[in-house]
PDB file of N, CA and C in Angstrom:
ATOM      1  N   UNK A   1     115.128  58.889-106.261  1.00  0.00           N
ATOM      2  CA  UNK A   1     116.090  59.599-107.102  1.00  0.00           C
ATOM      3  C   UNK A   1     116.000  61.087-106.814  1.00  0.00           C
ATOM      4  N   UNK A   2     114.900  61.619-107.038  1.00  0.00           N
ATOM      5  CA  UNK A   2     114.827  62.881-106.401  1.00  0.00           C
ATOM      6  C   UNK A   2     115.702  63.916-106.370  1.00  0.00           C
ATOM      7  N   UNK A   3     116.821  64.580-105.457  1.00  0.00           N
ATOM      8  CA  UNK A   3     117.438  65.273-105.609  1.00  0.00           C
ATOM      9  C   UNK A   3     118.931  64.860-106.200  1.00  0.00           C
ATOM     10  N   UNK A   4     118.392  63.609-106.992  1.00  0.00           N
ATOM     11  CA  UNK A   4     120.340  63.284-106.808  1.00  0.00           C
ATOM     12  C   UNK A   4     120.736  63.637-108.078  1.00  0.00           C
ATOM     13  N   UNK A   5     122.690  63.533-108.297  1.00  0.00           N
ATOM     14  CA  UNK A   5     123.103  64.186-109.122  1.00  0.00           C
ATOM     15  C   UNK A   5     122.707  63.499-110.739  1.00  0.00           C
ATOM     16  N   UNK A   6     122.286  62.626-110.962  1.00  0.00           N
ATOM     17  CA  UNK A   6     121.542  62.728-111.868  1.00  0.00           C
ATOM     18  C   UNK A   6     120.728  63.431-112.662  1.00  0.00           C
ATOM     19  N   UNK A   7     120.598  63.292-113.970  1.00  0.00           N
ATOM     20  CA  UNK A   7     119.970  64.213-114.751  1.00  0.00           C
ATOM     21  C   UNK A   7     118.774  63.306-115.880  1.00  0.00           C
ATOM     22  N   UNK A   8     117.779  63.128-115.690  1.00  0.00           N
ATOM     23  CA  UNK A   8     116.737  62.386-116.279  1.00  0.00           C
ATOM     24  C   UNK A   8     117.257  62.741-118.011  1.00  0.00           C
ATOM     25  N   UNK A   9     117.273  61.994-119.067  1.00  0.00           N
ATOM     26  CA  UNK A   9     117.649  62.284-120.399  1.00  0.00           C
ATOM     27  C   UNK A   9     116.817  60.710-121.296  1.00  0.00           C
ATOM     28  N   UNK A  10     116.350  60.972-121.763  1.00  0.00           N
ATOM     29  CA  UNK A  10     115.612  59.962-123.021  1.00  0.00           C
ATOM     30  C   UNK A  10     116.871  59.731-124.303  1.00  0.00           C
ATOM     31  N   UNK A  11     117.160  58.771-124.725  1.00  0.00           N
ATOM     32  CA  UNK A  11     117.901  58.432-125.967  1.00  0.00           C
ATOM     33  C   UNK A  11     117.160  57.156-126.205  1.00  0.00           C
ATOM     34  N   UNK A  12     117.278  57.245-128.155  1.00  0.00           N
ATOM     35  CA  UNK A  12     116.828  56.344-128.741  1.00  0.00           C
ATOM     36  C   UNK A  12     117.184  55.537-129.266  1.00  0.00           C
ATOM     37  N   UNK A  13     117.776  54.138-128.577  1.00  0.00           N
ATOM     38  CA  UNK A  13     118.550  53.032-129.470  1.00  0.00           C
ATOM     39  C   UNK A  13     117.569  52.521-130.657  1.00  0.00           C
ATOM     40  N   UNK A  14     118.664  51.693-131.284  1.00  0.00           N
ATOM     41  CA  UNK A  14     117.938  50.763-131.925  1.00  0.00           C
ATOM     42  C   UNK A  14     117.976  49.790-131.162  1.00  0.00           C
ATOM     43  N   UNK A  15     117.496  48.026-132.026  1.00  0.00           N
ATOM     44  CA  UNK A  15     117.073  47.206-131.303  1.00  0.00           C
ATOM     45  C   UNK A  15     118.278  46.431-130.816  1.00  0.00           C
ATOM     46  N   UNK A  16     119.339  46.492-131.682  1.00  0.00           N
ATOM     47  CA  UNK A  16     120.821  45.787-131.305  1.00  0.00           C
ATOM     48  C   UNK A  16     121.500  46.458-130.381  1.00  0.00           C
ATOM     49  N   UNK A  17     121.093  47.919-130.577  1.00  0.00           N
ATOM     50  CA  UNK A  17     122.039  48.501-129.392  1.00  0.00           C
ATOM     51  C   UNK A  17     121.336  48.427-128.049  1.00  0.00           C
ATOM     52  N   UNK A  18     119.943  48.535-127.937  1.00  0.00           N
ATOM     53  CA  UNK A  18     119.370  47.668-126.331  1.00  0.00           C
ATOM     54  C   UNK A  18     119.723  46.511-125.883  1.00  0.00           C
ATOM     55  N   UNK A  19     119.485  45.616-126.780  1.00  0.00           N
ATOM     56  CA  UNK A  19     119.675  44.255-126.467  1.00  0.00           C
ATOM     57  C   UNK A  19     121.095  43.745-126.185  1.00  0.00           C
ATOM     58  N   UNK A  20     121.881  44.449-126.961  1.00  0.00           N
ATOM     59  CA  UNK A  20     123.452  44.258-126.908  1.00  0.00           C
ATOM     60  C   UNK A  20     123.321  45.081-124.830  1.00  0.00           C
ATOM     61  N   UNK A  21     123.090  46.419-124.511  1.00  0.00           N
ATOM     62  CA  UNK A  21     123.276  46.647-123.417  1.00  0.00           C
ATOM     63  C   UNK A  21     122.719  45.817-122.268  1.00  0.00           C
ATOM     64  N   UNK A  22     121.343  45.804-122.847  1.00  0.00           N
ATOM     65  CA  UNK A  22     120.474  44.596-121.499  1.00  0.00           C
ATOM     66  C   UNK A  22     121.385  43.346-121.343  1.00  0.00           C
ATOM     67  N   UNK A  23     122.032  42.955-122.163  1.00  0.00           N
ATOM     68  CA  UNK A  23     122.871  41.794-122.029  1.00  0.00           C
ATOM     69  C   UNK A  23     124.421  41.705-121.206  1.00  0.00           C
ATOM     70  N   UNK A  24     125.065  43.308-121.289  1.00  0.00           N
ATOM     71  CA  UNK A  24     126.042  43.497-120.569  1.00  0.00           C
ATOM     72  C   UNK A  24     125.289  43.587-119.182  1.00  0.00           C
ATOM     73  N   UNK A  25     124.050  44.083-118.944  1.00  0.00           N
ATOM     74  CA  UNK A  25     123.954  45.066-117.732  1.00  0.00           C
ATOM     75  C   UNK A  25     123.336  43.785-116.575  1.00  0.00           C
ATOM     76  N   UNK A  26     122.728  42.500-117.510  1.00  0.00           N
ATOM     77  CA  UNK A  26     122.352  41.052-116.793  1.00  0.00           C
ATOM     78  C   UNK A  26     123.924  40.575-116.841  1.00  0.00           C
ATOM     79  N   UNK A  27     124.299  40.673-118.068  1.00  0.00           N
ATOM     80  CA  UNK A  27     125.577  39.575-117.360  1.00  0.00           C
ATOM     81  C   UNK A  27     126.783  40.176-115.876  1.00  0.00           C
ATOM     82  N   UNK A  28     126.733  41.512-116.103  1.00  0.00           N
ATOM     83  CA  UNK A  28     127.258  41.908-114.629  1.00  0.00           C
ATOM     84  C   UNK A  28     126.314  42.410-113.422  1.00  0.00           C
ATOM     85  N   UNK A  29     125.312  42.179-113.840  1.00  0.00           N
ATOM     86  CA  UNK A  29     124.208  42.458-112.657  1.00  0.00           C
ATOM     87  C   UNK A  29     124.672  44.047-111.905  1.00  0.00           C
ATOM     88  N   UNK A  30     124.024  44.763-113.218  1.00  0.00           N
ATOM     89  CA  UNK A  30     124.047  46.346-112.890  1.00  0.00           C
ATOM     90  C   UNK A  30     122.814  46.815-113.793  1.00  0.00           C
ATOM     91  N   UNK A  31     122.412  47.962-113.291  1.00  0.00           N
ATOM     92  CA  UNK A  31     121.669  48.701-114.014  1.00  0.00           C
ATOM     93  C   UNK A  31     121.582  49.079-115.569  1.00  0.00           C
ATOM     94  N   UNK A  32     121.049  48.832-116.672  1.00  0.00           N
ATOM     95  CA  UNK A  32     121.228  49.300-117.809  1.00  0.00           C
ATOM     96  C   UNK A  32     121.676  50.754-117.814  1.00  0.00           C
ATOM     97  N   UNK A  33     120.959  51.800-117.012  1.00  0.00           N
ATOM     98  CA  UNK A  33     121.541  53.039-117.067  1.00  0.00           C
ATOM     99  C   UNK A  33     123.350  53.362-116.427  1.00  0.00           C
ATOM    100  N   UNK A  34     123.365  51.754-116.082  1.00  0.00           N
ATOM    101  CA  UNK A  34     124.959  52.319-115.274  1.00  0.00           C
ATOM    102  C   UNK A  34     125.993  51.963-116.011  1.00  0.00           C
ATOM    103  N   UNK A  35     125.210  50.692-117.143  1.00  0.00           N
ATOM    104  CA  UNK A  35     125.834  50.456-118.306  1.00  0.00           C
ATOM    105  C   UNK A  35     126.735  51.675-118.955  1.00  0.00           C
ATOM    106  N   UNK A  36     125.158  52.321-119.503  1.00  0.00           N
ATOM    107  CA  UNK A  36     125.277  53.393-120.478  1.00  0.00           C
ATOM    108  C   UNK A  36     125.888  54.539-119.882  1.00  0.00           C
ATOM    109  N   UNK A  37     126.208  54.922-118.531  1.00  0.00           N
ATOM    110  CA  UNK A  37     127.044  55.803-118.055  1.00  0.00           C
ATOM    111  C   UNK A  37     128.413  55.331-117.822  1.00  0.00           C
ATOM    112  N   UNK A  38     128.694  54.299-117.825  1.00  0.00           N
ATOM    113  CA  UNK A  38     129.956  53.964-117.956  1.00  0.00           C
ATOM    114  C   UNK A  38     130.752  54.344-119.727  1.00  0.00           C
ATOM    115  N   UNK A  39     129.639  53.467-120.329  1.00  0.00           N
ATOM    116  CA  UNK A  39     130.666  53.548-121.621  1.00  0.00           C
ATOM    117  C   UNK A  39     130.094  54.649-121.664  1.00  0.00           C
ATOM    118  N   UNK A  40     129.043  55.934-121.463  1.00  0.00           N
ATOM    119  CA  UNK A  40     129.990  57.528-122.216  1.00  0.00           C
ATOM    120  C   UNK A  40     130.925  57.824-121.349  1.00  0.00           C
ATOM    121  N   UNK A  41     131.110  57.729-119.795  1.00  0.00           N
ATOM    122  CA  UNK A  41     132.224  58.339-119.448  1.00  0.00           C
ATOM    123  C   UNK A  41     133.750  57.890-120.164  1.00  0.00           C
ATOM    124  N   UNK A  42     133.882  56.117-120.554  1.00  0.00           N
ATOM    125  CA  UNK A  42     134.711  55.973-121.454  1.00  0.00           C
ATOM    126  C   UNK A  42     134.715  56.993-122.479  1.00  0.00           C
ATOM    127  N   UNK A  43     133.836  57.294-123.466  1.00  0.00           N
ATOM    128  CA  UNK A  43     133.601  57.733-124.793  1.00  0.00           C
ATOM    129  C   UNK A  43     134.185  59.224-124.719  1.00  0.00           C
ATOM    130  N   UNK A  44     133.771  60.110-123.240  1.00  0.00           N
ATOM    131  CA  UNK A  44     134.012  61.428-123.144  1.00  0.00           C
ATOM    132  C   UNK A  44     135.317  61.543-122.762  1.00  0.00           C
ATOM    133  N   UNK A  45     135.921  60.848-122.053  1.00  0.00           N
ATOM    134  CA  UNK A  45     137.655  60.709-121.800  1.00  0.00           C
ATOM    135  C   UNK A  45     138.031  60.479-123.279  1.00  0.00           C
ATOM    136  N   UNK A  46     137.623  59.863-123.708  1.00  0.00           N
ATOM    137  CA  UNK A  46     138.101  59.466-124.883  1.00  0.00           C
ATOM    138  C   UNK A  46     138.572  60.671-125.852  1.00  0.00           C
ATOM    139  N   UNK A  47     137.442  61.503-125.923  1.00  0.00           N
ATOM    140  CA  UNK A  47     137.031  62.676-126.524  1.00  0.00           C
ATOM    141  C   UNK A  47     138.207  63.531-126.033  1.00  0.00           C
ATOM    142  N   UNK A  48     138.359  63.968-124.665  1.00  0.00           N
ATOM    143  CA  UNK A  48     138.783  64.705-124.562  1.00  0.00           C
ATOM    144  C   UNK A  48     140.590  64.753-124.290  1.00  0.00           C
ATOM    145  N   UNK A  49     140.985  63.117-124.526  1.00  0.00           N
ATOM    146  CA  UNK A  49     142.701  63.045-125.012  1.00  0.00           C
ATOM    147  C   UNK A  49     142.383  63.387-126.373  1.00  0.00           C
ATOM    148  N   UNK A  50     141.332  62.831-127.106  1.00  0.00           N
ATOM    149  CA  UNK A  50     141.943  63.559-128.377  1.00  0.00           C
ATOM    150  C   UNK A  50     141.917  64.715-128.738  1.00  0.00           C
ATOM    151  N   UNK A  51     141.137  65.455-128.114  1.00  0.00           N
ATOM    152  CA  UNK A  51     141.054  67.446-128.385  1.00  0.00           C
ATOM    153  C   UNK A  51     142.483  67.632-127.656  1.00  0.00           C
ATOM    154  N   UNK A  52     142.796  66.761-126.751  1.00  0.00           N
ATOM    155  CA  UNK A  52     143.973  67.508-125.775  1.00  0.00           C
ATOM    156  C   UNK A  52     145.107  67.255-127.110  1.00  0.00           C
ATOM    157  N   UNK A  53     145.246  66.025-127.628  1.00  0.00           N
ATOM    158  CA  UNK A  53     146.128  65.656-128.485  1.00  0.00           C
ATOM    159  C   UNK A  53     146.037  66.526-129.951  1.00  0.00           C
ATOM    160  N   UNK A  54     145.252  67.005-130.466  1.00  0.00           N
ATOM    161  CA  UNK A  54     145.307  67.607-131.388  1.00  0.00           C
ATOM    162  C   UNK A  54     145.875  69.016-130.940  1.00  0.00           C
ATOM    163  N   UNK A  55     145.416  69.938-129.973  1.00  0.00           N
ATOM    164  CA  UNK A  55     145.707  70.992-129.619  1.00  0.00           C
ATOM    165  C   UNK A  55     146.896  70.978-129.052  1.00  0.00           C
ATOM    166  N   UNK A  56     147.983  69.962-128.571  1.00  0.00           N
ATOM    167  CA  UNK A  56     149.805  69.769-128.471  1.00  0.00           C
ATOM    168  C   UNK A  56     149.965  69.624-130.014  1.00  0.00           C
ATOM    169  N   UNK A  57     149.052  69.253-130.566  1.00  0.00           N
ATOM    170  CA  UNK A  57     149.952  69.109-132.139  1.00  0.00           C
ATOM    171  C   UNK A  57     150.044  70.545-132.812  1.00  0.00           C
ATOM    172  N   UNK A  58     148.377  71.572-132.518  1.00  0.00           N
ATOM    173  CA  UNK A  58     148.575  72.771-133.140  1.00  0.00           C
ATOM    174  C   UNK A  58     149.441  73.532-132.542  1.00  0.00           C
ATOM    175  N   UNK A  59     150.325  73.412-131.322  1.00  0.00           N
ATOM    176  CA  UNK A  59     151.293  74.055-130.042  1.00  0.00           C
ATOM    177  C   UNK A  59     152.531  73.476-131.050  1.00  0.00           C
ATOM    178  N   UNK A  60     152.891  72.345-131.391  1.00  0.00           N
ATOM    179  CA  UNK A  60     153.986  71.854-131.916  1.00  0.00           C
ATOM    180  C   UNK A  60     155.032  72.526-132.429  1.00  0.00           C
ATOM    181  N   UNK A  61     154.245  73.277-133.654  1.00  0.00           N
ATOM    182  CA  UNK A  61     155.516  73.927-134.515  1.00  0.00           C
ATOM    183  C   UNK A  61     156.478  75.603-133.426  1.00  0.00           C
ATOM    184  N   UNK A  62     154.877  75.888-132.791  1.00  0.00           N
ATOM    185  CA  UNK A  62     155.327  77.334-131.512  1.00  0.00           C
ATOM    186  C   UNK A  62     156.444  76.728-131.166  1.00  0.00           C
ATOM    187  N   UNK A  63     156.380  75.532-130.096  1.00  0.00           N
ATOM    188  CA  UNK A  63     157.060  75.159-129.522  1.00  0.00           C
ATOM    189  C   UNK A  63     158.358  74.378-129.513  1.00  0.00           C
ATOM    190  N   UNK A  64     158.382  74.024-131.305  1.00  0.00           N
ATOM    191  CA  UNK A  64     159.935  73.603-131.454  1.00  0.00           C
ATOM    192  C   UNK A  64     160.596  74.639-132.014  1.00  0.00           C
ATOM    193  N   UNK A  65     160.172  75.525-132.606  1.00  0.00           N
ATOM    194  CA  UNK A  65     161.079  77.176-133.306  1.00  0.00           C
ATOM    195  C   UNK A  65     160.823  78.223-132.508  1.00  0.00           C
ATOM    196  N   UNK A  66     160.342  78.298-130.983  1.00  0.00           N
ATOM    197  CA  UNK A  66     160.629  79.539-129.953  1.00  0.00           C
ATOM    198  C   UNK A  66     161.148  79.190-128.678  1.00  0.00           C
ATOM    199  N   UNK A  67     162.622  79.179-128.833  1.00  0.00           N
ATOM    200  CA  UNK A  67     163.498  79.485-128.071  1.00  0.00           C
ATOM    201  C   UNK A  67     163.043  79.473-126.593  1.00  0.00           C
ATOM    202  N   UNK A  68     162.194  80.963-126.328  1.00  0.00           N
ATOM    203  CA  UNK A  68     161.263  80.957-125.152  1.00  0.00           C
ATOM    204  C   UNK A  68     160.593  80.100-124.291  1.00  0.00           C
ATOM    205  N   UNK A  69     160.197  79.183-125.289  1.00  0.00           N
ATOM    206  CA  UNK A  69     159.111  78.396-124.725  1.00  0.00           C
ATOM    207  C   UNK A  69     159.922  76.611-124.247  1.00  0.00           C
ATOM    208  N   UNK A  70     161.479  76.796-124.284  1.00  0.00           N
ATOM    209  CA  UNK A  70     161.976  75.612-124.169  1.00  0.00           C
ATOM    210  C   UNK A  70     162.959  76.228-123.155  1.00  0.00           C
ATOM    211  N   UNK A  71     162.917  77.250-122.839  1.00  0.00           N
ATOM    212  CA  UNK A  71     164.663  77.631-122.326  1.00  0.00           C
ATOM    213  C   UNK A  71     164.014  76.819-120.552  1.00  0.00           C
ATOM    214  N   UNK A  72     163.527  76.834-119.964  1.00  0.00           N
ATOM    215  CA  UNK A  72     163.346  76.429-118.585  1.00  0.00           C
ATOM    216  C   UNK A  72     163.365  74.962-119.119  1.00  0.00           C
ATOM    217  N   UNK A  73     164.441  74.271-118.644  1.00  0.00           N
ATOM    218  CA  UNK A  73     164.147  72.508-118.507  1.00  0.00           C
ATOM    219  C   UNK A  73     164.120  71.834-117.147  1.00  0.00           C
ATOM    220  N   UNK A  74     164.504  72.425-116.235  1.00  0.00           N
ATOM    221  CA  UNK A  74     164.465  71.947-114.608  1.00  0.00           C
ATOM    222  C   UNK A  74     165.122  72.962-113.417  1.00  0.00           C
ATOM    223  N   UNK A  75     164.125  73.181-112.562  1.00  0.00           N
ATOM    224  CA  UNK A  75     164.690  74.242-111.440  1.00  0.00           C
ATOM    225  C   UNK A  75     165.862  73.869-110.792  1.00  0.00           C
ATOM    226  N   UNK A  76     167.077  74.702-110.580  1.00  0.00           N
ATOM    227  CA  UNK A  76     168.147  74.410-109.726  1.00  0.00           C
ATOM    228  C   UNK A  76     167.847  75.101-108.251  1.00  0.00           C
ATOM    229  N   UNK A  77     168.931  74.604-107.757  1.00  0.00           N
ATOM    230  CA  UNK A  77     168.517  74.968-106.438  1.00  0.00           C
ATOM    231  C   UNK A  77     168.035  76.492-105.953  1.00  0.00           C
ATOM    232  N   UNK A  78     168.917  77.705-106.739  1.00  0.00           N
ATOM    233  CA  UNK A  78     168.828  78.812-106.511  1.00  0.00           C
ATOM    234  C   UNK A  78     167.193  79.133-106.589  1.00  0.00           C
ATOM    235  N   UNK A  79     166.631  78.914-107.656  1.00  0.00           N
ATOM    236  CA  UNK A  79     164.885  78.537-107.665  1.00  0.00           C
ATOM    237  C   UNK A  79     164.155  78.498-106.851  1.00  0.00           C
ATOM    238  N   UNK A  80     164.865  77.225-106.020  1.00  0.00           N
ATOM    239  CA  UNK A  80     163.848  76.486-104.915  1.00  0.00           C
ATOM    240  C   UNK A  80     164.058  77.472-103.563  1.00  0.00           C
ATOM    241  N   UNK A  81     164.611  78.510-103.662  1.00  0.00           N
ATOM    242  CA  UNK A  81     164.867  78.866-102.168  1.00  0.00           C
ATOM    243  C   UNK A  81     163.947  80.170-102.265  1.00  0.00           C
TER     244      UNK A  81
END
C-alpha cells in the first residue's frame, strides 16, 4: 500500500453494521474496505446534489424577478462568428 492514494482512517461500527458489510463484501468477493468506499462515494454524491439543489433553490427567487439573468436563451449565429 505504501505510497498509494489511499489514506489509512479507523471508524467504529457497531456489530450490525460490520456484519451487515462483511456480508456484502463475501457475497461479491471484494474487500470490506472497497465496500465501505463505495457506499461513501454513493453517500458524498449524494451530499453534494443536495447542497447543489438547495443552493438553485436559494438562486430561485434572483432568478425568476431579474430580467438580467434570463435575457440570453440561445446564441444566434451573429455570436458564433
Amino acid at each position: 500500500m505504501g505510497s498509494s492514494r489511499y489514506h489509512r482512517t479507523q471508524v467504529l461500527l457497531d456489530r450490525e453494521q460490520h456484519q451487515a458489510l462483511e456480508e456484502i463484501a463475501r457475497k461479491e468477493r471484494r474487500s470490506l474496505s472497497d465496500v465501505v468506499r463505495e457506499m461513501l462515494d454513493a453517500q458524498l454524491a449524494e451530499r453534494r446534489r443536495r447542497d447543489m439543489s438547495i443552493a438553485a433553490q436559494a438562486l430561485l427567487a434572483d432568478y425568476a424577478s431579474d430580467k438580467e439573468l434570463t435575457a440570453f436563451t440561445a446564441p444566434n449565429a451573429e455570436d458564433l462568428r
